[in-house]
Protein backbone atom coordinates (compact mmCIF):
# COMPACT_ATOMS: atom_id res chain seq x y z
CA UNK A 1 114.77 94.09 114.55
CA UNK A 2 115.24 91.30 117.45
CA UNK A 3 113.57 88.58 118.65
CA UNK A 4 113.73 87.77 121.85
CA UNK A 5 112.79 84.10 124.15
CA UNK A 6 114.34 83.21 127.66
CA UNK A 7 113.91 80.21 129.42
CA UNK A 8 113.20 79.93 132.62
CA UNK A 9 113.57 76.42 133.20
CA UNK A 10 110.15 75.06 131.62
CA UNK A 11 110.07 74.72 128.23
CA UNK A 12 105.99 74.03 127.18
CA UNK A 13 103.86 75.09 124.60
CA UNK A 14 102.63 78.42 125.79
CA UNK A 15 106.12 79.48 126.43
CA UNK A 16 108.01 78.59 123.30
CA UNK A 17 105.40 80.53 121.51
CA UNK A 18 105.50 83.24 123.08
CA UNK A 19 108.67 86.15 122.10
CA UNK A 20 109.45 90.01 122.81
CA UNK A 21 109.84 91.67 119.56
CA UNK A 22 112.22 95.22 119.80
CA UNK A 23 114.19 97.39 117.47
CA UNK A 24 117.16 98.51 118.75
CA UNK A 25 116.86 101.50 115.91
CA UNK A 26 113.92 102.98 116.97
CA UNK A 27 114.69 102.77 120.87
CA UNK A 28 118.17 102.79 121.82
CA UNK A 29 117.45 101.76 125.70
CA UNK A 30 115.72 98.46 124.32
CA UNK A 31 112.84 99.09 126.90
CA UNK A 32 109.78 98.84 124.62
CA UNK A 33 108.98 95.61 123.08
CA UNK A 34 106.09 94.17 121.37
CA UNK A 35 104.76 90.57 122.66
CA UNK A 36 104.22 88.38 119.98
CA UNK A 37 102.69 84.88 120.17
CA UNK A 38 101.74 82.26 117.18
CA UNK A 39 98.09 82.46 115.99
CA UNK A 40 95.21 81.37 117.92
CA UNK A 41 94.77 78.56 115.96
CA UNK A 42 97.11 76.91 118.21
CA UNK A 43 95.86 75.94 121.57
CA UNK A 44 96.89 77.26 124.79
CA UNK A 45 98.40 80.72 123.16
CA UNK A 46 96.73 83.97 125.39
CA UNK A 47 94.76 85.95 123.45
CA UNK A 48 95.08 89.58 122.81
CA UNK A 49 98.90 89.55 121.72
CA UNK A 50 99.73 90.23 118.43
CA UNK A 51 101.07 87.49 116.20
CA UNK A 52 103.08 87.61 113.41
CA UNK A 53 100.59 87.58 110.78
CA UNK A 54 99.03 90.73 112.74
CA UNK A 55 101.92 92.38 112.33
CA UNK A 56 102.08 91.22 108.52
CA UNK A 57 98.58 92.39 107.91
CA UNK A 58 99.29 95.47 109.64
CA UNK A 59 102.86 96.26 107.82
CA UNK A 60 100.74 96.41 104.87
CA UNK A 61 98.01 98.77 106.59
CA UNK A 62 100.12 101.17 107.76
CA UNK A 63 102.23 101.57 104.26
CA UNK A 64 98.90 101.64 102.31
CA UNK A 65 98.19 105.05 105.03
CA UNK A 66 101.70 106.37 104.88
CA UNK A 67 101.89 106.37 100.95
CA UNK A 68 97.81 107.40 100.68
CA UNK A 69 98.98 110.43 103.03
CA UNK A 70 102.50 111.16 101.16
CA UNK A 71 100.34 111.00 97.40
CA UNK A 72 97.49 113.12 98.80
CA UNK A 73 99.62 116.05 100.13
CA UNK A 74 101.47 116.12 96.92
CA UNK A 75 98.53 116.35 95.03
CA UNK A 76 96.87 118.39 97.29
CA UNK A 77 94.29 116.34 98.49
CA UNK A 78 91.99 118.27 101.22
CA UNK A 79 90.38 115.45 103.67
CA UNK A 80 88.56 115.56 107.07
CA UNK A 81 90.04 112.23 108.56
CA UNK A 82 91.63 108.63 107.64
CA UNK A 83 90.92 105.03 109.40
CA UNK A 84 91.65 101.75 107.67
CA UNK A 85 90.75 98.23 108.67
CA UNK A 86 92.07 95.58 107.94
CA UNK A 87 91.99 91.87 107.68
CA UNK A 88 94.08 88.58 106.18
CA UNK A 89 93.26 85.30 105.48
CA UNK A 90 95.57 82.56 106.08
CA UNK A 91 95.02 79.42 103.71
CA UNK A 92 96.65 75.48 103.19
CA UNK A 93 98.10 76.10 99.77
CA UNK A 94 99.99 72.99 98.55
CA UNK A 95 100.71 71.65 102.29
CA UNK A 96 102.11 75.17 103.55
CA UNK A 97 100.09 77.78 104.94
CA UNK A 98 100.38 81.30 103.34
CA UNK A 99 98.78 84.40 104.16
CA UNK A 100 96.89 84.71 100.83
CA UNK A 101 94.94 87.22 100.76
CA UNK A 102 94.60 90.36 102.42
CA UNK A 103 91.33 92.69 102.72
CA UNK A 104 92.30 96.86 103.26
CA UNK A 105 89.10 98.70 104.60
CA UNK A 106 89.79 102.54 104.09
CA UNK A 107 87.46 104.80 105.08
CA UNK A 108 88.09 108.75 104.14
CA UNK A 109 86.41 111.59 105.07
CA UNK A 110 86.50 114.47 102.91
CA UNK A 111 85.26 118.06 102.80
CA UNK A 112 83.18 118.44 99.71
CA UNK A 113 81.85 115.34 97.14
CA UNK A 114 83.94 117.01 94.80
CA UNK A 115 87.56 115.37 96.00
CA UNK A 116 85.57 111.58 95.88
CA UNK A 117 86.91 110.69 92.35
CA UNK A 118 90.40 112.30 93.18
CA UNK A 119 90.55 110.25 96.49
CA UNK A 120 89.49 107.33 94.94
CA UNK A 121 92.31 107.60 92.53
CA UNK A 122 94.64 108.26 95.35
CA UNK A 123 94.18 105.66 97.08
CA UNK A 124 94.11 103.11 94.44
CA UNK A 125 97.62 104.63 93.52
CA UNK A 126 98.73 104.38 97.02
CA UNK A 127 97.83 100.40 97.00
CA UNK A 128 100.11 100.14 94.22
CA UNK A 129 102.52 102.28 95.16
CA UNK A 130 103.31 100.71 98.53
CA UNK A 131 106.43 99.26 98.58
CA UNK A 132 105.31 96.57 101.22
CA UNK A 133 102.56 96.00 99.48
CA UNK A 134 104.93 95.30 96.47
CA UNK A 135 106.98 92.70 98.24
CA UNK A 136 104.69 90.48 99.16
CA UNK A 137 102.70 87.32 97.39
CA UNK A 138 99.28 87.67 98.87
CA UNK A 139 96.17 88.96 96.64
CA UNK A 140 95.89 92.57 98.23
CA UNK A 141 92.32 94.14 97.73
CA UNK A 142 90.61 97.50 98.63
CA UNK A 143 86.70 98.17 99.96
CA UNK A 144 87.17 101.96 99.44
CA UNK A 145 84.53 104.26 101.45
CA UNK A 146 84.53 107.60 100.87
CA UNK A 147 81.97 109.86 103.22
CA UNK A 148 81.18 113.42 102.40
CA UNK A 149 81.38 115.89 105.46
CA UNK A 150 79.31 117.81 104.25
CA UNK A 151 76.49 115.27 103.96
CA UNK A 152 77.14 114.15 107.22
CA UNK A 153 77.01 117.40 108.95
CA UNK A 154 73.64 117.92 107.52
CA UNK A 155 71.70 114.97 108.58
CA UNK A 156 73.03 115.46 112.38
């Protein structure tokens, strides 16, 4: 993982917070790079780039998905689809701010109410299972939702 930040001359607020973010593992040209900015708590910062406690928040998102999907298939889990939201909450603990808690949203589709209690299961192993998850400080909760396809097929 790299960081990058060039100056062009002007050093101001916008442009110190501002940085490429590439991995020279996944993409051996170097040509794709995330933009990364501090939080918009800080003035003048352009919205709609991803700061670092996106990517934090989303770290933990994506392993709670990878290690729900990994679990599931060896347990032979059947389900119709997989979407997760999620969201973090940054807090003044003790003069420092820490990203202390963080909110995962899953939502799963399966085929037939009868794989609700084994997905719920699944995914509450997955939680604790994810080594991300694992490494961090911050109080990590799950608002499971579990939909029936079946159900909804028959009130369309």
């Amino acid at each position: 993982m790299e960081i990058h930040y060039r100056n062009n001359g002007i050093i101001d607020l916008v442009h110190i917070l501002k940085g490429n973010l590439s991995s020279p593992e996944l993409n051996k040209k170097n040509s794709v790079c995330i933009k990364v900015v501090s939080p918009q708590e800080f003035p003048q910062i352009t919205a709609g780039i991803w700061s670092p406690e996106h990517l934090f928040v989303a770290a933990i998102c994506g392993c709670l998905k990878t290690t729900f999907f990994a679990i599931a298939k060896n347990s032979m889990l059947q389900i119709t689809s997989f979407s997760c939201k999620a969201e973090g909450r940054m807090e003044l603990v003790e003069g420092e701010f820490i990203m202390s808690k963080i909110l995962l949203k899953p939502l799963v589709v399966i085929p037939h109410e009868l794989y609700r209690s084994k997905t719920m299961r699944i995914l509450k192993k997955a939680k604790d299972a994810c080594h991300v998850a694992r490494s961090v400080e911050s109080k990590i909760n799950l608002e499971i939702i579990i939909k029936d396809k079946s159900i909804l097929l028959e009130s369309n």
